[in-house]
C-alpha atoms as a PDB file:
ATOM      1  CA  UNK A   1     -10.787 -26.699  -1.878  1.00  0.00           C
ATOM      2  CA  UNK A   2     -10.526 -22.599  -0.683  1.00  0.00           C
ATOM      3  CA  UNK A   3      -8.593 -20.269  -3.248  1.00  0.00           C
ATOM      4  CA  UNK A   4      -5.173 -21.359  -3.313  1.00  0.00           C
ATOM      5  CA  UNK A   5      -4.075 -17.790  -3.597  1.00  0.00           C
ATOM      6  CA  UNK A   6      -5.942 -16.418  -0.879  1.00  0.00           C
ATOM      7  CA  UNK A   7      -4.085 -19.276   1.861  1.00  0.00           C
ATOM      8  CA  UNK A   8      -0.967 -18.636   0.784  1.00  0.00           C
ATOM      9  CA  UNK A   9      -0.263 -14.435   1.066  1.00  0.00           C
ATOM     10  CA  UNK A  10       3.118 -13.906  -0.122  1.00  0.00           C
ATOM     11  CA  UNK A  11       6.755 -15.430   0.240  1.00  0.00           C
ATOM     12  CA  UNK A  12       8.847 -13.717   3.396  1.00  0.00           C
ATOM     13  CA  UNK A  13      12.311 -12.435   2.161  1.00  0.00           C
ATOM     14  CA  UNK A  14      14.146 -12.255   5.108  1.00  0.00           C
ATOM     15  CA  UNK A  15      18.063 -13.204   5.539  1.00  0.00           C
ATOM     16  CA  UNK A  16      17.132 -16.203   7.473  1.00  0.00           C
ATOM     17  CA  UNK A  17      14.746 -16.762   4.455  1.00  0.00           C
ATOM     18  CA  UNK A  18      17.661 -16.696   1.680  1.00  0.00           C
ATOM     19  CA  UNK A  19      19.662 -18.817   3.728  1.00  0.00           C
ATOM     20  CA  UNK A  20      16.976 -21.547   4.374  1.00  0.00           C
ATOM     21  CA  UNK A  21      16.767 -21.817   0.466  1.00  0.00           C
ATOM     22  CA  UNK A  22      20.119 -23.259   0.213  1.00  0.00           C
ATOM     23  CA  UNK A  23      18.547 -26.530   1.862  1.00  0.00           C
ATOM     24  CA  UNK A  24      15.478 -26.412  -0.422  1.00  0.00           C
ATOM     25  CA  UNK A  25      13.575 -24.389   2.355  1.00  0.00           C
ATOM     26  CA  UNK A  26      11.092 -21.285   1.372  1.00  0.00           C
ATOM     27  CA  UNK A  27       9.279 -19.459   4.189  1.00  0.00           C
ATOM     28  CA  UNK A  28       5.278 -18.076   3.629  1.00  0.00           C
ATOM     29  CA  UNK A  29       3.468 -15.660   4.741  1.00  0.00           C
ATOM     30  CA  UNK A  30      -0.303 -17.873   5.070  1.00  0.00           C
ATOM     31  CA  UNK A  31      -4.098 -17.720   6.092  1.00  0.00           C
ATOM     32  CA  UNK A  32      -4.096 -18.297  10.035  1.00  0.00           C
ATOM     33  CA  UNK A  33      -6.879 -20.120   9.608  1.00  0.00           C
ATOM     34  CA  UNK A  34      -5.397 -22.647   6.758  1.00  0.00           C
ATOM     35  CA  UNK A  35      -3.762 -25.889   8.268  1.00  0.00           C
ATOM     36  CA  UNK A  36      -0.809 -27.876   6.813  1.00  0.00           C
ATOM     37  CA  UNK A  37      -3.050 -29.476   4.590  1.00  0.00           C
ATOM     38  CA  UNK A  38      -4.289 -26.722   2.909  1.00  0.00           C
ATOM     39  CA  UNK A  39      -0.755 -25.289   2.654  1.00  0.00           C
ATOM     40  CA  UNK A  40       0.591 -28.352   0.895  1.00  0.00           C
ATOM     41  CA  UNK A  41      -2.024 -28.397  -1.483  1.00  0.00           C
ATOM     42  CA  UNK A  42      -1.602 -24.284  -2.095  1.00  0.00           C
ATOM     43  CA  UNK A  43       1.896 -24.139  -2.592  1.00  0.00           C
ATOM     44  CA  UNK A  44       2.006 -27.450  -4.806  1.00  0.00           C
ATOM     45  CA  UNK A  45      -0.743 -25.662  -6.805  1.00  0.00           C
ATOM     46  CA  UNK A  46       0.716 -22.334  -7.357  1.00  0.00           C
ATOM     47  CA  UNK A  47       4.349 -23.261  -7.409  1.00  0.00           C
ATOM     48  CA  UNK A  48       3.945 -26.931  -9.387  1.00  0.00           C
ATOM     49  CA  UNK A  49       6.854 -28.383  -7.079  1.00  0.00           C
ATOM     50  CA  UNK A  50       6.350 -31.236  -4.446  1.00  0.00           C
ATOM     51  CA  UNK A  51       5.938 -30.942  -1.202  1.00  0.00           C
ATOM     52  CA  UNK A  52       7.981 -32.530   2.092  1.00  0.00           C
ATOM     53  CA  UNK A  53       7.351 -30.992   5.161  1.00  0.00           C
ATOM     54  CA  UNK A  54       5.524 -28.269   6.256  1.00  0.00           C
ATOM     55  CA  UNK A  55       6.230 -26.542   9.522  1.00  0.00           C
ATOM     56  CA  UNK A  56       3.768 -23.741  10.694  1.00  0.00           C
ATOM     57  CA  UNK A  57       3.943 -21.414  13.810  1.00  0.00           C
ATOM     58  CA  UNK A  58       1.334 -18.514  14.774  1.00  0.00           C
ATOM     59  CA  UNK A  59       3.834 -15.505  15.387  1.00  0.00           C
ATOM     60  CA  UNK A  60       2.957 -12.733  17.958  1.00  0.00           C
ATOM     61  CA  UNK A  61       1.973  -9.259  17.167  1.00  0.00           C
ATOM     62  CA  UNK A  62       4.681  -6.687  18.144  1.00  0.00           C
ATOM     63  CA  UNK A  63       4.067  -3.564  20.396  1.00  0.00           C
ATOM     64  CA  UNK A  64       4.172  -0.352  18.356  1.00  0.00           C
ATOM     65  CA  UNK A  65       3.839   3.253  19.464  1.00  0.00           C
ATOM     66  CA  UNK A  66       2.763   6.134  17.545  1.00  0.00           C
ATOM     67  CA  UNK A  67       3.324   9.452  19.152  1.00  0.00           C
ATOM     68  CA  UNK A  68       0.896   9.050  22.680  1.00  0.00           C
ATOM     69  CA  UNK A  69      -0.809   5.940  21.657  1.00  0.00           C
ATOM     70  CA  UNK A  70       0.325   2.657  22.023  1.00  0.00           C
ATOM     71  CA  UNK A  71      -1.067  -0.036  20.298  1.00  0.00           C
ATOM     72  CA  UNK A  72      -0.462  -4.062  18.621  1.00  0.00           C
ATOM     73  CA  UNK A  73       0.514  -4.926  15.466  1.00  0.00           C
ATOM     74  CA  UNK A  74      -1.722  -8.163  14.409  1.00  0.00           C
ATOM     75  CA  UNK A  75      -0.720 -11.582  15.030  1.00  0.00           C
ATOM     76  CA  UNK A  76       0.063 -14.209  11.566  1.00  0.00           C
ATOM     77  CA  UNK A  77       1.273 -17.411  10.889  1.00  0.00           C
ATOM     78  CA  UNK A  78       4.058 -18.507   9.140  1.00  0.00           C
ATOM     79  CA  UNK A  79       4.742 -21.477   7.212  1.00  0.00           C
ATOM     80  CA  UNK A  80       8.371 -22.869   6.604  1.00  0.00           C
ATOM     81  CA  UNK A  81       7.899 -25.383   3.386  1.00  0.00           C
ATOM     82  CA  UNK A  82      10.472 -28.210   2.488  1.00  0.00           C
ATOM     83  CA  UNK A  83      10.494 -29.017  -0.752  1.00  0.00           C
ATOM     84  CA  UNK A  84      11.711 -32.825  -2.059  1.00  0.00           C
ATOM     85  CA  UNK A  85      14.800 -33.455  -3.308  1.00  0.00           C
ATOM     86  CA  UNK A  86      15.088 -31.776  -7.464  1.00  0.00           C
ATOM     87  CA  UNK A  87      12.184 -29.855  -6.870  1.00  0.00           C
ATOM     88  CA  UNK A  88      13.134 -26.060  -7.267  1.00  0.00           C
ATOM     89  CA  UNK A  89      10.496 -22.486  -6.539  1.00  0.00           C
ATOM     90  CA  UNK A  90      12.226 -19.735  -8.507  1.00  0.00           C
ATOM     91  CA  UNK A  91      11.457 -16.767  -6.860  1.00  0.00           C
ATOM     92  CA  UNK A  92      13.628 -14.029  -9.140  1.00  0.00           C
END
Protein backbone atom coordinates (compact mmCIF):
# COMPACT_ATOMS: atom_id res chain seq x y z
CA UNK A 1 0.00 0.00 0.00
CA UNK A 2 1.59 3.83 -1.05
CA UNK A 3 1.84 6.38 1.98
CA UNK A 4 -1.51 7.11 3.04
CA UNK A 5 -0.51 10.67 3.65
CA UNK A 6 1.05 11.35 0.52
CA UNK A 7 -2.63 10.23 -1.57
CA UNK A 8 -4.59 12.14 0.37
CA UNK A 9 -3.09 16.13 0.33
CA UNK A 10 -5.30 18.06 2.46
CA UNK A 11 -9.16 18.58 3.17
CA UNK A 12 -10.78 21.56 0.77
CA UNK A 13 -12.66 24.17 2.98
CA UNK A 14 -14.81 25.67 0.70
CA UNK A 15 -18.62 26.84 1.43
CA UNK A 16 -19.88 24.11 -0.71
CA UNK A 17 -17.45 22.00 1.48
CA UNK A 18 -19.12 23.05 4.98
CA UNK A 19 -22.36 22.53 3.60
CA UNK A 20 -21.72 18.97 2.18
CA UNK A 21 -20.71 18.03 5.86
CA UNK A 22 -24.14 18.40 7.07
CA UNK A 23 -24.94 15.07 5.02
CA UNK A 24 -21.79 13.32 6.31
CA UNK A 25 -19.88 14.55 3.10
CA UNK A 26 -16.00 15.85 3.33
CA UNK A 27 -14.28 16.97 0.11
CA UNK A 28 -10.14 16.11 -0.52
CA UNK A 29 -7.70 17.47 -2.10
CA UNK A 30 -5.81 13.78 -3.53
CA UNK A 31 -2.87 12.21 -5.62
CA UNK A 32 -4.15 12.32 -9.39
CA UNK A 33 -2.70 9.33 -9.80
CA UNK A 34 -4.50 7.45 -6.66
CA UNK A 35 -7.88 5.70 -7.64
CA UNK A 36 -10.97 5.21 -5.39
CA UNK A 37 -9.39 2.40 -3.93
CA UNK A 38 -6.54 3.90 -2.67
CA UNK A 39 -8.65 6.82 -1.39
CA UNK A 40 -10.88 4.58 0.68
CA UNK A 41 -8.17 2.89 2.18
CA UNK A 42 -6.25 6.53 2.91
CA UNK A 43 -8.93 8.29 4.41
CA UNK A 44 -10.16 5.16 6.55
CA UNK A 45 -6.49 5.04 7.66
CA UNK A 46 -5.84 8.53 8.63
CA UNK A 47 -9.29 9.50 9.74
CA UNK A 48 -10.35 5.85 11.50
CA UNK A 49 -14.06 6.38 10.13
CA UNK A 50 -15.76 4.09 7.46
CA UNK A 51 -16.08 4.65 4.23
CA UNK A 52 -19.40 4.79 1.68
CA UNK A 53 -18.85 6.28 -1.44
CA UNK A 54 -16.23 7.89 -3.00
CA UNK A 55 -16.74 10.22 -5.91
CA UNK A 56 -13.57 11.60 -7.74
CA UNK A 57 -13.30 14.16 -10.66
CA UNK A 58 -9.91 15.53 -12.33
CA UNK A 59 -10.57 19.43 -12.17
CA UNK A 60 -9.07 21.77 -14.87
CA UNK A 61 -6.28 24.15 -14.38
CA UNK A 62 -7.43 27.84 -14.51
CA UNK A 63 -5.88 30.56 -16.83
CA UNK A 64 -3.81 33.06 -14.83
CA UNK A 65 -1.97 36.16 -15.97
CA UNK A 66 0.87 37.81 -14.44
CA UNK A 67 1.71 41.18 -15.79
CA UNK A 68 2.62 40.19 -19.88
CA UNK A 69 2.68 36.53 -19.42
CA UNK A 70 -0.02 34.32 -19.45
CA UNK A 71 0.17 31.06 -18.22
CA UNK A 72 -1.98 27.65 -16.46
CA UNK A 73 -2.43 26.89 -13.16
CA UNK A 74 -2.00 22.86 -12.83
CA UNK A 75 -4.73 20.51 -13.14
CA UNK A 76 -5.85 18.10 -9.61
CA UNK A 77 -8.32 15.84 -8.63
CA UNK A 78 -10.74 16.00 -6.14
CA UNK A 79 -12.34 13.48 -4.11
CA UNK A 80 -15.88 13.97 -2.48
CA UNK A 81 -15.99 11.08 0.45
CA UNK A 82 -19.32 9.78 2.05
CA UNK A 83 -18.95 8.60 5.15
CA UNK A 84 -21.58 5.72 6.74
CA UNK A 85 -24.13 6.50 8.83
CA UNK A 86 -22.47 7.44 12.90
CA UNK A 87 -19.24 7.76 11.49
CA UNK A 88 -17.98 11.42 12.17
CA UNK A 89 -14.16 13.31 10.71
CA UNK A 90 -13.68 16.21 13.12
CA UNK A 91 -11.94 18.64 11.33
CA UNK A 92 -11.75 21.70 14.16
Amino acid sequence: MQNPFRIIKYVLRTEKGTELETKNKFIFCVDKKANKIQIKDAIEFIYRVKVQNINSAIMPGKKRRVRYKTGKTPQWKKAVVTLQKGQKINLA
